[in-house]
PDB file of N, CA and C in Angstrom:
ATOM      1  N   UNK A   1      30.699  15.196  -3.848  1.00  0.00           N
ATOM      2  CA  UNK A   1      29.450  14.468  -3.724  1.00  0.00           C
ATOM      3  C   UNK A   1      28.724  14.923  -2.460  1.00  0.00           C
ATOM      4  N   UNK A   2      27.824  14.903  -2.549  1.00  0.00           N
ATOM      5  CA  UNK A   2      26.999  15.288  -1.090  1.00  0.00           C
ATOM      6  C   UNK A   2      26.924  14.446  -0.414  1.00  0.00           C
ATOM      7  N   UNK A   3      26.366  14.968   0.670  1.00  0.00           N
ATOM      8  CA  UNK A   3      26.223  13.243   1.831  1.00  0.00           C
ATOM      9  C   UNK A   3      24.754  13.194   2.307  1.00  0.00           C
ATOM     10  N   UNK A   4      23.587  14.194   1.675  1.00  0.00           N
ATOM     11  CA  UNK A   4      22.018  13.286   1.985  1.00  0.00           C
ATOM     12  C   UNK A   4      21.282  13.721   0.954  1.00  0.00           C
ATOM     13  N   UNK A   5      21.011  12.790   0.393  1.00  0.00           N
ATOM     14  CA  UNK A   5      19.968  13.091  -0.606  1.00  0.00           C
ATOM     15  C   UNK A   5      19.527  11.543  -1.881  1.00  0.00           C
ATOM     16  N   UNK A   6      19.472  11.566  -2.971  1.00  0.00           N
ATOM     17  CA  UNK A   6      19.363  10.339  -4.039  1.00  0.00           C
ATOM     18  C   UNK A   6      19.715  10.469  -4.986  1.00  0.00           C
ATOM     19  N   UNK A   7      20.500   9.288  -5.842  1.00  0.00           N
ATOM     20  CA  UNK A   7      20.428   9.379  -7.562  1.00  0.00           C
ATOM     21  C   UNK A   7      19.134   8.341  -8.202  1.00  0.00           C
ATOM     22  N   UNK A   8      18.730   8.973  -9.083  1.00  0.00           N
ATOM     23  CA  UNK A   8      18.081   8.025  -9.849  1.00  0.00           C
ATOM     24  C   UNK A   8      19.048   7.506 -11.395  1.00  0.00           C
ATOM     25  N   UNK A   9      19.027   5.845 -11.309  1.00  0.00           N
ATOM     26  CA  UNK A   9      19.218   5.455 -11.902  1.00  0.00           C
ATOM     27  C   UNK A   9      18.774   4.669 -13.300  1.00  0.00           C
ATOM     28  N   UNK A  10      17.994   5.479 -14.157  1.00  0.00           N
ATOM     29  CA  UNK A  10      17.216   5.354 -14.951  1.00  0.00           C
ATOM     30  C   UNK A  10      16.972   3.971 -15.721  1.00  0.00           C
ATOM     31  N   UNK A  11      18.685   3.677 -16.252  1.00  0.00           N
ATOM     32  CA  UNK A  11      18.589   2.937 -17.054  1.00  0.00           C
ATOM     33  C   UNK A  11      18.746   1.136 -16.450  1.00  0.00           C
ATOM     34  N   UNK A  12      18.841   1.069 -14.795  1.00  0.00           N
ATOM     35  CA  UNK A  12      18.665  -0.235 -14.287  1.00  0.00           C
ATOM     36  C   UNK A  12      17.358  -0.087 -13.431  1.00  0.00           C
ATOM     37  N   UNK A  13      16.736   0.943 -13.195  1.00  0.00           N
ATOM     38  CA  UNK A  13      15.580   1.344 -12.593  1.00  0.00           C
ATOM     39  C   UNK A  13      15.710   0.707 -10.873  1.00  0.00           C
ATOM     40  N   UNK A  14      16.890   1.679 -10.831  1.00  0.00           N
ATOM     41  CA  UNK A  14      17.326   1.718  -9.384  1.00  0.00           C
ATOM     42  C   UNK A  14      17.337   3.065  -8.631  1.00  0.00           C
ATOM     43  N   UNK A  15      17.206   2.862  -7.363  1.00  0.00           N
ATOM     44  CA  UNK A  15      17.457   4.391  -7.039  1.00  0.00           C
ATOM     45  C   UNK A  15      18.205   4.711  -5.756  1.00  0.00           C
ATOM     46  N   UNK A  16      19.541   4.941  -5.955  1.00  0.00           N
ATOM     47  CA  UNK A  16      20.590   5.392  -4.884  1.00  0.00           C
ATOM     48  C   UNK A  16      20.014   6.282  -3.741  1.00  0.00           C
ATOM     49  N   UNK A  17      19.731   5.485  -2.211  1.00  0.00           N
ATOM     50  CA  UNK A  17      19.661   6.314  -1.482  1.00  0.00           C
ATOM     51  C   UNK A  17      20.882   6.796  -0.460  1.00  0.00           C
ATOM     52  N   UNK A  18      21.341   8.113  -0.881  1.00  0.00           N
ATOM     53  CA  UNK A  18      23.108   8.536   0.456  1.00  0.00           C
ATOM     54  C   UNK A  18      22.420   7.856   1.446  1.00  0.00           C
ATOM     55  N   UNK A  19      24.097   7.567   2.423  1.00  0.00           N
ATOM     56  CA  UNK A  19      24.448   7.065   3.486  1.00  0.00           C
ATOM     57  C   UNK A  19      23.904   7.932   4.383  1.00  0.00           C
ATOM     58  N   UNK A  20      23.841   9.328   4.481  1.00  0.00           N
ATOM     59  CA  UNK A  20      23.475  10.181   5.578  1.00  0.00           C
ATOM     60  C   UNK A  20      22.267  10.283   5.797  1.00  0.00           C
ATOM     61  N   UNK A  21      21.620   9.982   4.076  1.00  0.00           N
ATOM     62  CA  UNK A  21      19.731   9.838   4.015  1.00  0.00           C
ATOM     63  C   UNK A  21      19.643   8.770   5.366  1.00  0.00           C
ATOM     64  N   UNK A  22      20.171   7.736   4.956  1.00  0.00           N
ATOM     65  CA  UNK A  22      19.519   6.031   5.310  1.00  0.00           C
ATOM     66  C   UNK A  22      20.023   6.702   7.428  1.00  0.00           C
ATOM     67  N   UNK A  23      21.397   7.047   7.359  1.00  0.00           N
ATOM     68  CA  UNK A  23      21.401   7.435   8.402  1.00  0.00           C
ATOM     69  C   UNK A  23      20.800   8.133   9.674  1.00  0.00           C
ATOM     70  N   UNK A  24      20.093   9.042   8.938  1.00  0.00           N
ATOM     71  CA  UNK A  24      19.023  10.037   9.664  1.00  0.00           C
ATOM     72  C   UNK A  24      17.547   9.392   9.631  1.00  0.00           C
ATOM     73  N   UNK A  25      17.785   7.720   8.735  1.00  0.00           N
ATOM     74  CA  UNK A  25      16.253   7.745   9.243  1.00  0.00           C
ATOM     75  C   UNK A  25      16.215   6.352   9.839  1.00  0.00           C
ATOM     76  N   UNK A  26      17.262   5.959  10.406  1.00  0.00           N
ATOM     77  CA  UNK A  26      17.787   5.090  11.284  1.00  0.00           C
ATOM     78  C   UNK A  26      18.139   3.481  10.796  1.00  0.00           C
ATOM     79  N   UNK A  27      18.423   3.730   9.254  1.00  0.00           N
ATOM     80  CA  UNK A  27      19.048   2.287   8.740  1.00  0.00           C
ATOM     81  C   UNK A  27      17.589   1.369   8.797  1.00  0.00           C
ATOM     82  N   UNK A  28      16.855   2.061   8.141  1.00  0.00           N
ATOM     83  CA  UNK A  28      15.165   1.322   8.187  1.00  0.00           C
ATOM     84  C   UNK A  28      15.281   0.173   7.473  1.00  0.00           C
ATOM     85  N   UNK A  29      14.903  -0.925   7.282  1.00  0.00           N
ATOM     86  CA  UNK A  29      14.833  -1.968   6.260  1.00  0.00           C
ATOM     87  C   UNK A  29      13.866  -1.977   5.474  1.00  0.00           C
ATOM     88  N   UNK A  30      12.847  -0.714   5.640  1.00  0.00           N
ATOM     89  CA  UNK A  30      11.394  -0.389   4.435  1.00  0.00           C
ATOM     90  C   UNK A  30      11.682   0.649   4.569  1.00  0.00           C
ATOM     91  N   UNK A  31      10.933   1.685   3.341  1.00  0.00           N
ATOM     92  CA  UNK A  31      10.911   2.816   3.670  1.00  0.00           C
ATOM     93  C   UNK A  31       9.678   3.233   2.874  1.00  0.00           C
ATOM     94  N   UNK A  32       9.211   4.495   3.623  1.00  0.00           N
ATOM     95  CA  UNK A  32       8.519   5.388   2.570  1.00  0.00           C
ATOM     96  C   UNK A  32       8.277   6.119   1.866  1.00  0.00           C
ATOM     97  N   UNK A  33       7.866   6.483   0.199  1.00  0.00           N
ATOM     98  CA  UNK A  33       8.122   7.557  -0.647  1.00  0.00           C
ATOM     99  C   UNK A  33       6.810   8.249  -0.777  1.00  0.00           C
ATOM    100  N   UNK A  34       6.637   9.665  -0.124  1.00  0.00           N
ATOM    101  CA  UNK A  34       5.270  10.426  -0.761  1.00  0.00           C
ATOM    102  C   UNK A  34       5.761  10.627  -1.365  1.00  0.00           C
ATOM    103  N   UNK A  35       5.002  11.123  -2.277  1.00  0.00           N
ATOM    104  CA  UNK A  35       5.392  12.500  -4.057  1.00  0.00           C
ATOM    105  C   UNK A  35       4.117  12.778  -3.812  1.00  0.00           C
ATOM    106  N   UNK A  36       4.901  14.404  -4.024  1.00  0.00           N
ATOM    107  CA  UNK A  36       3.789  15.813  -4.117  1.00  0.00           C
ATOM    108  C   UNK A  36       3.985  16.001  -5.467  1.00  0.00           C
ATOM    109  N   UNK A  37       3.222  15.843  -6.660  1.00  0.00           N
ATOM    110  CA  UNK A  37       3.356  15.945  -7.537  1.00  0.00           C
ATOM    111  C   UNK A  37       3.311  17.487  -8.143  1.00  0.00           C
ATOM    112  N   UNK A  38       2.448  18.177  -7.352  1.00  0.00           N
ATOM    113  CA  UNK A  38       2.557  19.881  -7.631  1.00  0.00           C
ATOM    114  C   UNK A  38       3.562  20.213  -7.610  1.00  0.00           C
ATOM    115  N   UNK A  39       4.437  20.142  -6.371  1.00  0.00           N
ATOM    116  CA  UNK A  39       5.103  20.606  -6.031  1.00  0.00           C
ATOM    117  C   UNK A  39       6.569  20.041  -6.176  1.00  0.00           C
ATOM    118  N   UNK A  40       6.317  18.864  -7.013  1.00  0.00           N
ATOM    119  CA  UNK A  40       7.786  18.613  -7.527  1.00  0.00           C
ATOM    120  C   UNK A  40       8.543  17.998  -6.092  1.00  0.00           C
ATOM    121  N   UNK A  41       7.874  16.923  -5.175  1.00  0.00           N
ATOM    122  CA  UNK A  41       8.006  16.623  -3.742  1.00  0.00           C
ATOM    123  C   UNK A  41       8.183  15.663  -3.530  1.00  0.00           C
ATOM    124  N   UNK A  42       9.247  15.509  -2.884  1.00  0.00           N
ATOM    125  CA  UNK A  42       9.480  13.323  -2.718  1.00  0.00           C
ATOM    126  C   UNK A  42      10.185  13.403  -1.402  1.00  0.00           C
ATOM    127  N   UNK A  43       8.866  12.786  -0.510  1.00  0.00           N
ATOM    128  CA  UNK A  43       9.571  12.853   1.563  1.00  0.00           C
ATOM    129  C   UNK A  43       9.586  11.362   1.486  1.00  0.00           C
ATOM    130  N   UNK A  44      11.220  11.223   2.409  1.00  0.00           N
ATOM    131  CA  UNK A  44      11.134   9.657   2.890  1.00  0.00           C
ATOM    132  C   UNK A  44      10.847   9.482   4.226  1.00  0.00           C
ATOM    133  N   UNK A  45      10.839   8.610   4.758  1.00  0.00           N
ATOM    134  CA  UNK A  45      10.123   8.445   5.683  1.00  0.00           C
ATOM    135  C   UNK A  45      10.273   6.870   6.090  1.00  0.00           C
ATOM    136  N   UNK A  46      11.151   6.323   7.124  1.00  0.00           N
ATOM    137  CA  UNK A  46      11.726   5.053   7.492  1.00  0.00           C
ATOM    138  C   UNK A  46      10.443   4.284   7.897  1.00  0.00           C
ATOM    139  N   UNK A  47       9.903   2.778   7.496  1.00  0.00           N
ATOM    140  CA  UNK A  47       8.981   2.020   8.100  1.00  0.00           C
ATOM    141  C   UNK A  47       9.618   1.304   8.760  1.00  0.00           C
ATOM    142  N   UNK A  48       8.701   1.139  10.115  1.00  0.00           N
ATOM    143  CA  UNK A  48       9.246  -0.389  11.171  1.00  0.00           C
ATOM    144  C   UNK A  48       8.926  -1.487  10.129  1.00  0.00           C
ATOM    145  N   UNK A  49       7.690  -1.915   9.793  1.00  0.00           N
ATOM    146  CA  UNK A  49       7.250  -3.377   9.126  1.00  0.00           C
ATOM    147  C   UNK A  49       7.103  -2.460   7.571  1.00  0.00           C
ATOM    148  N   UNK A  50       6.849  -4.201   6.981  1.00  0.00           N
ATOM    149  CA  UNK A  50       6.102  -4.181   5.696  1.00  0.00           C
ATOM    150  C   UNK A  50       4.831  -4.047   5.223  1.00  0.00           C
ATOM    151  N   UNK A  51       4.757  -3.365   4.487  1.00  0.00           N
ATOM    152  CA  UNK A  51       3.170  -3.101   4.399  1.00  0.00           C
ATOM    153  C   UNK A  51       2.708  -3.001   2.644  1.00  0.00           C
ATOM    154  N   UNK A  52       2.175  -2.597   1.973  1.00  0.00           N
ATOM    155  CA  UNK A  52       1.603  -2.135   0.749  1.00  0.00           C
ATOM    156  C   UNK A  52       2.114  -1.383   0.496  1.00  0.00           C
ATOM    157  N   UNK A  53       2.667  -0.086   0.667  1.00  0.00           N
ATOM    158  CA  UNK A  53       3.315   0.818   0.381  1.00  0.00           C
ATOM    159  C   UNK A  53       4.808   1.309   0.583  1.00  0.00           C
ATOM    160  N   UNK A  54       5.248   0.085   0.828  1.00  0.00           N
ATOM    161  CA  UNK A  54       6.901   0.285   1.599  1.00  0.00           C
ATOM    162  C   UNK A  54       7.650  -0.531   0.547  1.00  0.00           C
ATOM    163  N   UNK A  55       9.085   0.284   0.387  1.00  0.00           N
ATOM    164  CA  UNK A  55      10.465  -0.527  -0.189  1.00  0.00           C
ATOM    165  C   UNK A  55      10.860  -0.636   0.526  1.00  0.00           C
ATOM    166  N   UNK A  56      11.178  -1.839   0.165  1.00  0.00           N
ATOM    167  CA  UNK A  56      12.578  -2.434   0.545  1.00  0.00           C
ATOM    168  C   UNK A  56      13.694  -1.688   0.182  1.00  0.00           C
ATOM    169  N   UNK A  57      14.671  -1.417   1.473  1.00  0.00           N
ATOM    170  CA  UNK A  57      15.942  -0.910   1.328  1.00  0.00           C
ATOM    171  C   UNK A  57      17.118  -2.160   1.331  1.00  0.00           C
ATOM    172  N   UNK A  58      18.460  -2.117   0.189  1.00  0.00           N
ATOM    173  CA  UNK A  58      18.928  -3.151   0.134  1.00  0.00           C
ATOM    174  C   UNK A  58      20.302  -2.567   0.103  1.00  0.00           C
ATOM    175  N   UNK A  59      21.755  -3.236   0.189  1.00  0.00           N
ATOM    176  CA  UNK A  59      22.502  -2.702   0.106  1.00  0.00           C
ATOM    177  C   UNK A  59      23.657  -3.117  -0.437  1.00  0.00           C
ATOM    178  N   UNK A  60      24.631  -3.102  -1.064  1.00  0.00           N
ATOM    179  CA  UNK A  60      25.864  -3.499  -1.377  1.00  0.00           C
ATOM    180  C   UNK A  60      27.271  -3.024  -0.591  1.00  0.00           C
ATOM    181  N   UNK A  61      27.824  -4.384  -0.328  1.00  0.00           N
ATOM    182  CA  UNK A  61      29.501  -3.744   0.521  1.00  0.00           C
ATOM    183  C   UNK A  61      30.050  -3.399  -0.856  1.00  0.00           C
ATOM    184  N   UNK A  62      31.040  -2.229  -0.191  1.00  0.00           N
ATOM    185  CA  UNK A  62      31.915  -1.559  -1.504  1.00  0.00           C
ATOM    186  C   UNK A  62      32.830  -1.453  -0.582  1.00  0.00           C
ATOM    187  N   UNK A  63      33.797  -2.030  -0.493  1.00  0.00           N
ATOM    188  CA  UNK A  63      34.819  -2.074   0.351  1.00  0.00           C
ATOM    189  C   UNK A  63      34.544  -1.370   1.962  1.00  0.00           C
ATOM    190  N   UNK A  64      34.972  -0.847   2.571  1.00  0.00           N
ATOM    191  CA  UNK A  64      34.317  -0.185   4.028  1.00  0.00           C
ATOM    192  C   UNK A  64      32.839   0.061   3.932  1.00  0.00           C
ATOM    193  N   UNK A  65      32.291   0.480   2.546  1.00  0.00           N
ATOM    194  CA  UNK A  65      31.179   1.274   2.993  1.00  0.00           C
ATOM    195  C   UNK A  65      30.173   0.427   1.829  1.00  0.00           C
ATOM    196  N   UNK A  66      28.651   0.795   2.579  1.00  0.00           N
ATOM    197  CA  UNK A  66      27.502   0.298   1.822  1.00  0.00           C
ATOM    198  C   UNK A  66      26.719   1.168   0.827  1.00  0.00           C
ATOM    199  N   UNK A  67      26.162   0.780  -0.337  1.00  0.00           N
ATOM    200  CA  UNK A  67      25.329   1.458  -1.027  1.00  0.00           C
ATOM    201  C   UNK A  67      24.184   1.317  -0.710  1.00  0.00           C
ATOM    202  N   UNK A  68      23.750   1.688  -0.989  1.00  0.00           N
ATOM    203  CA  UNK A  68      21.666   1.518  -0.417  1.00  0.00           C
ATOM    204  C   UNK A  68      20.885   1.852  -1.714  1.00  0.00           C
ATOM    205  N   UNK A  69      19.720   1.223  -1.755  1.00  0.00           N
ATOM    206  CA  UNK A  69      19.310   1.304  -3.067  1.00  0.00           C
ATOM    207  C   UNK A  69      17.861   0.577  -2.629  1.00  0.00           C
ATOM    208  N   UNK A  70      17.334   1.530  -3.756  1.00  0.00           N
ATOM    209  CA  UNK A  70      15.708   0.187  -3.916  1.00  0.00           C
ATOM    210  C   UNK A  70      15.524  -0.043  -5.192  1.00  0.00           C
ATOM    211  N   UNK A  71      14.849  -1.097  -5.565  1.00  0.00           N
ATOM    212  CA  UNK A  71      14.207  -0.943  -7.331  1.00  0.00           C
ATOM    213  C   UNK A  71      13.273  -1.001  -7.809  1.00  0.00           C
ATOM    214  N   UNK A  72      12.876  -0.441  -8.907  1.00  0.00           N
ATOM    215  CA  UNK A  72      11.095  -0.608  -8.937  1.00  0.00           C
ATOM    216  C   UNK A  72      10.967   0.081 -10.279  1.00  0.00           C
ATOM    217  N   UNK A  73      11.065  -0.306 -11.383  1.00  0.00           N
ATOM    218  CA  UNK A  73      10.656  -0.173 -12.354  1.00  0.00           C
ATOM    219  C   UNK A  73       9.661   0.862 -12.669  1.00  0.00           C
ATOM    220  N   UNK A  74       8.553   0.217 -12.011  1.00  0.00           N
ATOM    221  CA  UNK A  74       7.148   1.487 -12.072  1.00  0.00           C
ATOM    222  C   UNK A  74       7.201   2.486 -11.483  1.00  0.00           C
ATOM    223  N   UNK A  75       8.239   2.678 -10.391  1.00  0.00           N
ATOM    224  CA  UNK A  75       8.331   3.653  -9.497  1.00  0.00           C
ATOM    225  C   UNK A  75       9.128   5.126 -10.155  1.00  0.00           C
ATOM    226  N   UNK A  76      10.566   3.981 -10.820  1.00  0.00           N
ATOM    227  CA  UNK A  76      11.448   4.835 -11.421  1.00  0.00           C
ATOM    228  C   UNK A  76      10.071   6.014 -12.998  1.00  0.00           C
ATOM    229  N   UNK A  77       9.887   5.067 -12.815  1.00  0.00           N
ATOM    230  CA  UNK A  77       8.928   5.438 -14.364  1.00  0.00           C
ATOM    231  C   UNK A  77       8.095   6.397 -14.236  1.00  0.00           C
ATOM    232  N   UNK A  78       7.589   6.243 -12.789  1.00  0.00           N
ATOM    233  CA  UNK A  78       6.791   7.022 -12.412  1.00  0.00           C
ATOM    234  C   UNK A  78       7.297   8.772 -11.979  1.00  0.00           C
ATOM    235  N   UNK A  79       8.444   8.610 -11.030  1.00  0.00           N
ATOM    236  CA  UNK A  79       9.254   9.645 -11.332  1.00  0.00           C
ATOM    237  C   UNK A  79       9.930  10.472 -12.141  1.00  0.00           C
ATOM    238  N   UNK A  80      10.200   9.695 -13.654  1.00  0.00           N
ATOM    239  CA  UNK A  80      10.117  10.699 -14.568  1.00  0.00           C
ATOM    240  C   UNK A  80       9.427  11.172 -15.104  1.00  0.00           C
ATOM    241  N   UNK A  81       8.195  10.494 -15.022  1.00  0.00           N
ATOM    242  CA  UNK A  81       7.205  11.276 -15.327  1.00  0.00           C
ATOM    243  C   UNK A  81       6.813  13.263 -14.399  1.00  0.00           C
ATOM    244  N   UNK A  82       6.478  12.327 -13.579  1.00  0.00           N
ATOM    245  CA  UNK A  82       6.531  14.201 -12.101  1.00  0.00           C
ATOM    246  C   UNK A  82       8.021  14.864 -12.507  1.00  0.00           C
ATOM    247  N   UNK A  83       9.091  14.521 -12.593  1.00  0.00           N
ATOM    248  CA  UNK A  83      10.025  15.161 -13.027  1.00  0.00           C
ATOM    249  C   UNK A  83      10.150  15.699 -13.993  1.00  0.00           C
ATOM    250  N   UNK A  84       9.377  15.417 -15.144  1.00  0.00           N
ATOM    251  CA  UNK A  84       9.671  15.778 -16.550  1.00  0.00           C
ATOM    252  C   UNK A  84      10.545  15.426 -17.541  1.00  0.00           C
ATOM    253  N   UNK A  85      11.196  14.466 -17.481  1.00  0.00           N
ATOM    254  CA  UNK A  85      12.638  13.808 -18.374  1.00  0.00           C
ATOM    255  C   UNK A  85      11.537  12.524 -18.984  1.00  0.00           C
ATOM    256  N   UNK A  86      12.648  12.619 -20.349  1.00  0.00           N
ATOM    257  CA  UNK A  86      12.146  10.811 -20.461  1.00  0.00           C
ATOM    258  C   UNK A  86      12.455   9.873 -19.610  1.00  0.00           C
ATOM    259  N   UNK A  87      11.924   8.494 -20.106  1.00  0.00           N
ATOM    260  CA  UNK A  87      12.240   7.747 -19.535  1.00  0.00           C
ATOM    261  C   UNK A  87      11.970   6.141 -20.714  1.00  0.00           C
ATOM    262  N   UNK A  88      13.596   6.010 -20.709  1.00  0.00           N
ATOM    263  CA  UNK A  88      14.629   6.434 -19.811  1.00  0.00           C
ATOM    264  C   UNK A  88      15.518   7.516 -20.154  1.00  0.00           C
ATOM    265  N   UNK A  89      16.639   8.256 -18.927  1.00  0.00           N
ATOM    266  CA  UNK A  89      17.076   9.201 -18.820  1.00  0.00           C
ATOM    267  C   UNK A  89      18.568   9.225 -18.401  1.00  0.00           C
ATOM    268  N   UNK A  90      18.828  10.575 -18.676  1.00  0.00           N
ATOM    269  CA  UNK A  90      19.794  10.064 -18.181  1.00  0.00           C
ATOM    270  C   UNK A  90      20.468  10.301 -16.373  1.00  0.00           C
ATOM    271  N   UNK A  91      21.174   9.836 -16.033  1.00  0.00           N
ATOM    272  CA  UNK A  91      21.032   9.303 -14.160  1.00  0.00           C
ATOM    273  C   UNK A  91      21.164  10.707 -13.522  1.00  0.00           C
ATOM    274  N   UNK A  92      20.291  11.052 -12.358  1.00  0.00           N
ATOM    275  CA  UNK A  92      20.248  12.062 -12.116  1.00  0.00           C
ATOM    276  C   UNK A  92      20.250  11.814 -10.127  1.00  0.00           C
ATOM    277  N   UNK A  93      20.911  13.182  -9.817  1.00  0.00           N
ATOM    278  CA  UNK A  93      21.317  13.222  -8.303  1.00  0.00           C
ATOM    279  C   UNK A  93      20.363  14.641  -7.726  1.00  0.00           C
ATOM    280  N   UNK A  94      19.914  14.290  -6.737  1.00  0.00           N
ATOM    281  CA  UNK A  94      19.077  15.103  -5.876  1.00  0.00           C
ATOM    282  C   UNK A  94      19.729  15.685  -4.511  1.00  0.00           C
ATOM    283  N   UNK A  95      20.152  16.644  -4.070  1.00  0.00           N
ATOM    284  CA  UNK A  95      19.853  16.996  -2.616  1.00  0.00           C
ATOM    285  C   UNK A  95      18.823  17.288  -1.776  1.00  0.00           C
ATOM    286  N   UNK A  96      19.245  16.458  -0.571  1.00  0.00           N
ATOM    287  CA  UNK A  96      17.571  15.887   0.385  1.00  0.00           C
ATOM    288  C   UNK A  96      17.761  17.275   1.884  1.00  0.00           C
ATOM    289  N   UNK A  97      17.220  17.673   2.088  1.00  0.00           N
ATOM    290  CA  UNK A  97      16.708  17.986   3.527  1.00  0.00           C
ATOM    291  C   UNK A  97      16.025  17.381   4.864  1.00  0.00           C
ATOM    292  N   UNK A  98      16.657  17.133   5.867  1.00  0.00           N
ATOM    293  CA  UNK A  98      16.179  16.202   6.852  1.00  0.00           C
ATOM    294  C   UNK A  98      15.164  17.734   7.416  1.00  0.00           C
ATOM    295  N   UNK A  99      14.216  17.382   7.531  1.00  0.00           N
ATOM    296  CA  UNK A  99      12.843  17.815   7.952  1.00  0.00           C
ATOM    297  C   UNK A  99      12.574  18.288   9.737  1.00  0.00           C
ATOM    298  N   UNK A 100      11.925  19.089  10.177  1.00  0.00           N
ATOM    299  CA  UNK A 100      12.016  19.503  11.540  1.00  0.00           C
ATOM    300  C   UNK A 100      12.209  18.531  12.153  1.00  0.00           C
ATOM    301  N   UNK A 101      10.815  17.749  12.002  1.00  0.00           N
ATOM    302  CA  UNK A 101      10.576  16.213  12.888  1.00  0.00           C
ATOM    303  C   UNK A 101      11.519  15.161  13.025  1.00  0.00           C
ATOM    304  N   UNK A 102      12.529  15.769  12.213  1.00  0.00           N
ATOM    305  CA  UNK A 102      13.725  14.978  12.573  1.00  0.00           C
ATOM    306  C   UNK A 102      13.432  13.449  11.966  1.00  0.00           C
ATOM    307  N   UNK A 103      12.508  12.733  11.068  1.00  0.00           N
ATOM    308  CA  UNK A 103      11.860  11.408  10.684  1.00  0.00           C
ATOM    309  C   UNK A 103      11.699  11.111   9.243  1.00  0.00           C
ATOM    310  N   UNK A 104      11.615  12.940   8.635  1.00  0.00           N
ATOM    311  CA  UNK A 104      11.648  12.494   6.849  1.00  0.00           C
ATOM    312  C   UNK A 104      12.345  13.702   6.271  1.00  0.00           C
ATOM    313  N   UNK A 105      13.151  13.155   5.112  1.00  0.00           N
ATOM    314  CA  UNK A 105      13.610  13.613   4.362  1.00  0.00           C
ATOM    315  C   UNK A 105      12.972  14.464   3.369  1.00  0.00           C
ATOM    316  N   UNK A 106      13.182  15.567   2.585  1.00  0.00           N
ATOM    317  CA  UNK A 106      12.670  15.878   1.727  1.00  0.00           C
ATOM    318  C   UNK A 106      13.537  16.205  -0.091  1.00  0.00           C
ATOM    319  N   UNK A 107      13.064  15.796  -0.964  1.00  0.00           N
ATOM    320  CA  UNK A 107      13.761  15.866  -1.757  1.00  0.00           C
ATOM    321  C   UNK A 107      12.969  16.530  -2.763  1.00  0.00           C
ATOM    322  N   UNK A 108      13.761  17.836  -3.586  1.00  0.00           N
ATOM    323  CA  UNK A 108      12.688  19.034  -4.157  1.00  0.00           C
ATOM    324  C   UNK A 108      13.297  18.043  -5.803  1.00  0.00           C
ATOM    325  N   UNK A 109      12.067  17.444  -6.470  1.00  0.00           N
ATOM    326  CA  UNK A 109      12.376  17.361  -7.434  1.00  0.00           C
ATOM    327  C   UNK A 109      12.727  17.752  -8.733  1.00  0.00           C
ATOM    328  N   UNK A 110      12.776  18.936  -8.572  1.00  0.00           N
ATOM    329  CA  UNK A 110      12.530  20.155  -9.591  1.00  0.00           C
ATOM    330  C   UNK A 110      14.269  20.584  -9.488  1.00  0.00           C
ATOM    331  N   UNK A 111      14.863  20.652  -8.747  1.00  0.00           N
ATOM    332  CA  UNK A 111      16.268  20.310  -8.213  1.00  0.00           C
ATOM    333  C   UNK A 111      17.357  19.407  -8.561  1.00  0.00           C
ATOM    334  N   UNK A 112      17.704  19.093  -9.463  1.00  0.00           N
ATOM    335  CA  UNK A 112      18.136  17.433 -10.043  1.00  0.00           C
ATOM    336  C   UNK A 112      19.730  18.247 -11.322  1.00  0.00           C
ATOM    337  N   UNK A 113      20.816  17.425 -10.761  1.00  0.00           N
ATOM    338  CA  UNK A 113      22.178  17.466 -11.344  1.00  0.00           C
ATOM    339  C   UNK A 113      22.280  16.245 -12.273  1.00  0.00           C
ATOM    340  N   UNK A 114      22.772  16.424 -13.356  1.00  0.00           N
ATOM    341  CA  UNK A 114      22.995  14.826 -14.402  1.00  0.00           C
ATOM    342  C   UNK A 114      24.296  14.530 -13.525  1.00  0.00           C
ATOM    343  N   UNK A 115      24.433  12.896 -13.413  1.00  0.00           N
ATOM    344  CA  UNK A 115      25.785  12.916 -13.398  1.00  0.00           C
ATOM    345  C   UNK A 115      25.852  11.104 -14.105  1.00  0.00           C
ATOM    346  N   UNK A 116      26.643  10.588 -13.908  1.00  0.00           N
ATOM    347  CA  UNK A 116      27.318   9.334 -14.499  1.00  0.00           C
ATOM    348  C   UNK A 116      26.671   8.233 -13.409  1.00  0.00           C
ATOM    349  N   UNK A 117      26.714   7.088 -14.476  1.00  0.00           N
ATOM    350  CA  UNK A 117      26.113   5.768 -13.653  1.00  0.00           C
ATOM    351  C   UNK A 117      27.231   5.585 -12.787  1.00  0.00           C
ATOM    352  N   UNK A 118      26.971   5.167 -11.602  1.00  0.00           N
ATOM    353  CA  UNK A 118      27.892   4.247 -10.682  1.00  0.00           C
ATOM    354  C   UNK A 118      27.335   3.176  -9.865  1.00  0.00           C
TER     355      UNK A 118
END
């Protein structure tokens, strides 16, 4: 498994963000998603507050360690769309790149492994 990047979870319209993602952008409690839709582009990007354009990051204990996740129906929906899969699909994992600025992630959507719900 890798340690920074996302799964999308199609069929609860959730979306797994890694521990090393949430890590590098300092355990934010919002966050932010551009999509470059040309370019098949999804940067995160940690918010201090809440605003109009921010998720909520949430998490589950799994024995030692936490999952992180956001949900959003329209969001997920919206991503398969720029991705190209139906929707719904089946669950798919991304590797992310932490960015010069050291503040956002980048995730090439065009890039995407099937793997199993968890």
């Amino acid at each position: 498994m890798i340690s920074r990047g996302l799964a999308i979870y199609f069929h609860d319209e959730r979306i797994r963000i890694f521990n090393k993602t949430i890590e590098d952008l300092g355990y934010p409690k919002y966050i932010h998603l551009f999509i470059n839709e040309a370019d098949k582009q999804l940067f995160i990007r940690s918010s201090v507050k809440r605003d109009n354009d921010t998720f909520r990051v949430s998490y589950t204990e799994l024995g030692n360690e936490r999952r992180y996740r956001i949900s959003s129906k329209w969001f997920v929906k919206y991503l398969a769309s720029v991705i190209g899969v139906p929707f719904p699909s089946e669950s798919l994992w991304f590797e992310g790149n932490l960015l010069q600025d050291g503040e956002t992630v980048l995730i090439d959507l065009s890039k995407y492994h099937i793997t199993e719900y968890k």
